[in-house]
Protein backbone atom coordinates (compact mmCIF):
# COMPACT_ATOMS: atom_id res chain seq x y z
CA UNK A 1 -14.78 -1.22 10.81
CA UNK A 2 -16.22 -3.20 7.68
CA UNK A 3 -14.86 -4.59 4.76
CA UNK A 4 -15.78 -6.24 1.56
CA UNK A 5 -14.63 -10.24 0.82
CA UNK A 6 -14.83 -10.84 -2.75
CA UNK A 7 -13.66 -14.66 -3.69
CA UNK A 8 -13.35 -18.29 -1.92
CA UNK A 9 -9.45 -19.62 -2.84
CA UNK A 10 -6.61 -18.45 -3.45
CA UNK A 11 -4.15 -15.88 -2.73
CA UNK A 12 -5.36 -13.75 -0.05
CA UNK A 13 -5.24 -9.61 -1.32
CA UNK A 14 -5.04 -7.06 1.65
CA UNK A 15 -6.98 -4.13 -0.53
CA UNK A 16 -6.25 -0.69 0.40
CA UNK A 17 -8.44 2.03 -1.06
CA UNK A 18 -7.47 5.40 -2.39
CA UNK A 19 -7.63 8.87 0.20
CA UNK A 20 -10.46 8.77 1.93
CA UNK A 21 -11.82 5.96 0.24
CA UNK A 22 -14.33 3.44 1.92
CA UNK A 23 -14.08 -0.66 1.80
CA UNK A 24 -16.29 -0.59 -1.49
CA UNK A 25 -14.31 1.29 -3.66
CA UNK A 26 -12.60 -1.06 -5.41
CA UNK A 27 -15.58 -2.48 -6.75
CA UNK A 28 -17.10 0.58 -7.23
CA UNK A 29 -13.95 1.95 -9.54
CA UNK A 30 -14.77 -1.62 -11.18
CA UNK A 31 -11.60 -3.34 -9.88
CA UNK A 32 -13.47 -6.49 -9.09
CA UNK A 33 -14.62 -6.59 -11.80
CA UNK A 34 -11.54 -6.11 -13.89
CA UNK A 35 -10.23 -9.51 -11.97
CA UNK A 36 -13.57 -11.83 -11.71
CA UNK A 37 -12.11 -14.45 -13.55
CA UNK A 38 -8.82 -14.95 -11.17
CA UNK A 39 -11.48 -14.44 -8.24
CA UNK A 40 -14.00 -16.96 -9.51
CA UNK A 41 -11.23 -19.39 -10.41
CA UNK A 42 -10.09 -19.27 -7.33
CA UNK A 43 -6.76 -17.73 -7.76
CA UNK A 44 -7.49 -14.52 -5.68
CA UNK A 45 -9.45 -14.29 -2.39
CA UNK A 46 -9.69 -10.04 -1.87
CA UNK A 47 -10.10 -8.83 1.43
CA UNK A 48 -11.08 -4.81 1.26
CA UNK A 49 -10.52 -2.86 4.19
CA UNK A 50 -12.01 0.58 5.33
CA UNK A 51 -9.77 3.29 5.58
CA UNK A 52 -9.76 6.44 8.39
CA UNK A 53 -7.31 8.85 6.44
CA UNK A 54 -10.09 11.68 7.83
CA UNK A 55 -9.57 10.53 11.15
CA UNK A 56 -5.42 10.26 10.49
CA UNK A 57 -3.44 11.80 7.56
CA UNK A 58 -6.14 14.23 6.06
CA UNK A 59 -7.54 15.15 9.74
CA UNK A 60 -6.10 18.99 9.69
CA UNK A 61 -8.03 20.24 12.77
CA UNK A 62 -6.03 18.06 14.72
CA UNK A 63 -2.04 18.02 16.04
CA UNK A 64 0.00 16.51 13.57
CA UNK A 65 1.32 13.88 16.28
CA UNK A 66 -2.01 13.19 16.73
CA UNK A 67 -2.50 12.62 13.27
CA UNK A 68 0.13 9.80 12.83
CA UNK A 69 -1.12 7.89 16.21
CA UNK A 70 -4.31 7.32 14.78
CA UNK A 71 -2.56 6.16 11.86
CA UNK A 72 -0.98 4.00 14.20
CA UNK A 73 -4.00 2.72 15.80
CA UNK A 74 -5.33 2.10 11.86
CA UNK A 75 -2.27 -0.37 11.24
CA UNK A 76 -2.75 -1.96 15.21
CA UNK A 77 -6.41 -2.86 13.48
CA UNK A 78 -4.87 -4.29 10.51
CA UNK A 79 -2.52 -6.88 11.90
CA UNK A 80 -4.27 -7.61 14.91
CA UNK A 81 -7.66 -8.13 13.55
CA UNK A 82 -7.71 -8.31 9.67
CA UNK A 83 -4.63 -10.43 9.10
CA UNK A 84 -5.92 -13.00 11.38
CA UNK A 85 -9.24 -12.72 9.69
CA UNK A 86 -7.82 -13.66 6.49
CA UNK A 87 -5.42 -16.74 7.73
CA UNK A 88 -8.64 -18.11 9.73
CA UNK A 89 -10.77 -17.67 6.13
CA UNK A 90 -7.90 -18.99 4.20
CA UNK A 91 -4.78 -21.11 4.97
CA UNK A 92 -3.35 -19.73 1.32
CA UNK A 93 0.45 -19.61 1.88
CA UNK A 94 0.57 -16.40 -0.43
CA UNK A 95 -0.35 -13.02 1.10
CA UNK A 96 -0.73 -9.98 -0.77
CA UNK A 97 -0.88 -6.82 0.28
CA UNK A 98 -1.88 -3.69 -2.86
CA UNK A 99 -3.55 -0.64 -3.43
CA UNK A 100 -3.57 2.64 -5.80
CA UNK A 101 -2.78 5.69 -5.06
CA UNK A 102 -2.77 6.75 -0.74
CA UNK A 103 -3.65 3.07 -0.99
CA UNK A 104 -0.55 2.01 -2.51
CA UNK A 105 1.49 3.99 0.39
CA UNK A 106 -0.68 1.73 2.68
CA UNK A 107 -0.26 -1.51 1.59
CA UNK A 108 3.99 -0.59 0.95
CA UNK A 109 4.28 0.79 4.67
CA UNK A 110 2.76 -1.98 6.06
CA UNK A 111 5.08 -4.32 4.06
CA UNK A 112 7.87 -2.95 4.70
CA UNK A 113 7.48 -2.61 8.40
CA UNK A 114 6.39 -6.24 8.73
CA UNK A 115 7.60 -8.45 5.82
CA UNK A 116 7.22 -11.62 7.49
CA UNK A 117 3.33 -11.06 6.95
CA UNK A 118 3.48 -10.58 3.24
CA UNK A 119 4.77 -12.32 -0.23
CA UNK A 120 3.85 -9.78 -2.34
CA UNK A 121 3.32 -6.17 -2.88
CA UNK A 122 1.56 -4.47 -5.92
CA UNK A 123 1.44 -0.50 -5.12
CA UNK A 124 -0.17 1.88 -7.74
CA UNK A 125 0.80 4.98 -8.27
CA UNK A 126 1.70 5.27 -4.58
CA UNK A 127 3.59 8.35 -2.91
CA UNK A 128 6.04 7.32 0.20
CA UNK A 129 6.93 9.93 1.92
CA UNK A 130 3.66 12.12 3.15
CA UNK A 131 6.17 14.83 3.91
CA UNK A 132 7.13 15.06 0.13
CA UNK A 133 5.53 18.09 -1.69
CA UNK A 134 5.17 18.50 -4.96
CA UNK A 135 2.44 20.25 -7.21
CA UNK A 136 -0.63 20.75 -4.70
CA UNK A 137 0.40 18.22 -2.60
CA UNK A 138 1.81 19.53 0.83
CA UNK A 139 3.73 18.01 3.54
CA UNK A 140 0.68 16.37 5.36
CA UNK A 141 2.53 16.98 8.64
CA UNK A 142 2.50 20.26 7.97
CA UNK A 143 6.86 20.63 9.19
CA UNK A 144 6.20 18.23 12.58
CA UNK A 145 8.45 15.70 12.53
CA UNK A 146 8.89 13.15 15.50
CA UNK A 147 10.00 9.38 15.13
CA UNK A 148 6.73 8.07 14.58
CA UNK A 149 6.68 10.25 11.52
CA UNK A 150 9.79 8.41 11.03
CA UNK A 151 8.59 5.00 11.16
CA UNK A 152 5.90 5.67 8.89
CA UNK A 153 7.81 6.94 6.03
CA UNK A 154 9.34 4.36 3.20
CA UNK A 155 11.53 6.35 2.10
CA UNK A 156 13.30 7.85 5.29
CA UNK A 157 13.53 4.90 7.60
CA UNK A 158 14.51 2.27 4.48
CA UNK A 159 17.72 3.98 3.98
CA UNK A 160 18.87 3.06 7.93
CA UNK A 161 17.42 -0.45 7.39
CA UNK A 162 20.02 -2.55 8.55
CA UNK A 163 18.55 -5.07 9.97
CA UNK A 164 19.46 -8.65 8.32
CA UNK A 165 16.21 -10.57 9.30
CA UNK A 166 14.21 -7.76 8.26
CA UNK A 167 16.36 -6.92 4.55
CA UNK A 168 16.58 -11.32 4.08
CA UNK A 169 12.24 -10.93 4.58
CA UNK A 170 12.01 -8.30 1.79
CA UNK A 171 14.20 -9.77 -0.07
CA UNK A 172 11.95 -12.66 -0.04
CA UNK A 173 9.09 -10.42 -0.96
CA UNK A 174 7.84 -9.52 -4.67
CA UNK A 175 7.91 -5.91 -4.70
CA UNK A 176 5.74 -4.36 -7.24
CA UNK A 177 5.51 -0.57 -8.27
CA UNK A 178 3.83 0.72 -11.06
CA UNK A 179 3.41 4.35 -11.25
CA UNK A 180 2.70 7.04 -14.14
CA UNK A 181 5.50 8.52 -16.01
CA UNK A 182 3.82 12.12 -15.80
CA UNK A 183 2.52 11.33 -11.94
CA UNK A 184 3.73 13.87 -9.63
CA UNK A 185 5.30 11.22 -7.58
CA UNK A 186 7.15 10.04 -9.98
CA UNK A 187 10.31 11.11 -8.59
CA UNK A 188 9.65 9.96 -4.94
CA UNK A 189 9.17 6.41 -6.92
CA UNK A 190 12.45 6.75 -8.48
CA UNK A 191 14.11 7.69 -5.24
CA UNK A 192 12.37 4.37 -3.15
CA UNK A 193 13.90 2.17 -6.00
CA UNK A 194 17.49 3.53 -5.15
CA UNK A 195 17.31 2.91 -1.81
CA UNK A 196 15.89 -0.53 -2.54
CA UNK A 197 18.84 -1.06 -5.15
CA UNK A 198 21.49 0.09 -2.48
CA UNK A 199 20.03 -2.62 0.40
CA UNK A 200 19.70 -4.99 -2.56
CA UNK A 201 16.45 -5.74 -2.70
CA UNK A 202 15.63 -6.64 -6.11
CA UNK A 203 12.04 -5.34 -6.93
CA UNK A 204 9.81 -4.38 -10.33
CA UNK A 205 9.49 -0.53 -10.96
CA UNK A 206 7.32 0.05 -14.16
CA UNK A 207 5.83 3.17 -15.25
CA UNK A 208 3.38 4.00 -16.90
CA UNK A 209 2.34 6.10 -20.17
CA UNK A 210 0.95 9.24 -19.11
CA UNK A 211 -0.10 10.29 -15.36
CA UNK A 212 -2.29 7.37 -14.92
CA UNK A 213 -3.65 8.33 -11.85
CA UNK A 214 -7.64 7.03 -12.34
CA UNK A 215 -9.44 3.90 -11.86
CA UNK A 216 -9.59 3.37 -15.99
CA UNK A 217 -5.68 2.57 -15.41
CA UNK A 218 -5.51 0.63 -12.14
CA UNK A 219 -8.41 -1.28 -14.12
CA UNK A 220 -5.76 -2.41 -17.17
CA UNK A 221 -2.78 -2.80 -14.32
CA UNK A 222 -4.25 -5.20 -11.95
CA UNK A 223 -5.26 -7.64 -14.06
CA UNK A 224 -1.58 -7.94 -15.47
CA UNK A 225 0.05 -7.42 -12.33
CA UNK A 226 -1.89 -9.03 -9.39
């Protein structure tokens, strides 16, 4: 796996990228760039990750269980070899964890499962629940459904959160959604912020103008809200 460290100090940014996308496509969609003067000030340290949503999520040859264990494996990677990376590169207290788009479901999973690792989470026009369809997007599981489906979906497993070490650990967590207010996932937004207002958990949902669903947005968010 490879990924892409932009910065020396700061607050250190897990970086998801988009479907599909590889570890330099945040720079490539001119993200970096967008933020070089936090980075070279040493505000933000970015850390951007690899993704294997062909391998996981978008692999359709394969069994949907199948599917969501490699997914499983891709998160294993993540906390047991790239958070470490980034606390032994940087003893930052703030950890950040974003992305746009499959990226910003990501970077919220992985929050919300394990809050204790995280400050802060900026998701972009992110969709939470892979079994959601709407427009041409399908149910990626295709109507399999099994708890590790479960466990990897926001919106479903949030509403039975009743755990009061994990609810106090997002509570201590900025939470951070921006999404479109033409994005087809619009409504699967507005249904994560009730649950989150029902546990309490206060938390920033701002949308957009327009679908805002390309790189020219994420370009004018992030520097405002990372």
């Amino acid at each position: 796996m490879e990924l892409l460290v932009f910065g020396h100090a700061g607050a250190k940014v897990l970086v998801f990228p988009t479907r599909g996308g590889r570890f330099y496509e945040y720079e490539n969609l001119g993200l970096v760039n967008s933020i070089a003067h936090k980075i070279n000030a040493g505000q933000l340290q970015l850390y951007c990750v690899d993704s294997i949503d062909i391998e996981s999520m978008y692999c359709f040859w394969a069994h949907p269980a199948g599917r969501i264990q490699r997914h499983q494996q891709y998160e294993d990677y993540i906390l047991r070899e790239v958070l470490p990376l980034m606390a032994q590169k940087n003893d930052h207290p703030c950890t950040i964890s974003h992305g746009c788009s499959l990226g910003a479901y990501h970077a919220a999973n992985i929050v919300f499962r394990h809050p204790h690792l995280f400050n802060k989470l900026a998701a972009f026009s992110g969709r939470f629940d892979l079994t959601w369809q709407v427009e041409s997007f399908s149910d990626l599981f295709e109507g399999f459904y099994n708890d590790n489906v479960y466990f990897h979906t926001p919106t479903h497993y949030l509403v039975n959160l009743n755990c009061p070490q994990r609810l106090s650990e997002l509570a201590n967590t900025d939470l951070l959604f921006i999404i479109g207010n033409q994005d087809p996932f619009l409504q699967n937004n507005h249904t994560l912020s009730h649950i989150l207002n029902h546990k309490g958990l206060n938390h920033r949902m701002i949308e957009w103008q327009g679908r805002a669903h390309r790189g020219r947005y994420w370009r004018e968010m992030v520097p405002q809200y990372l």
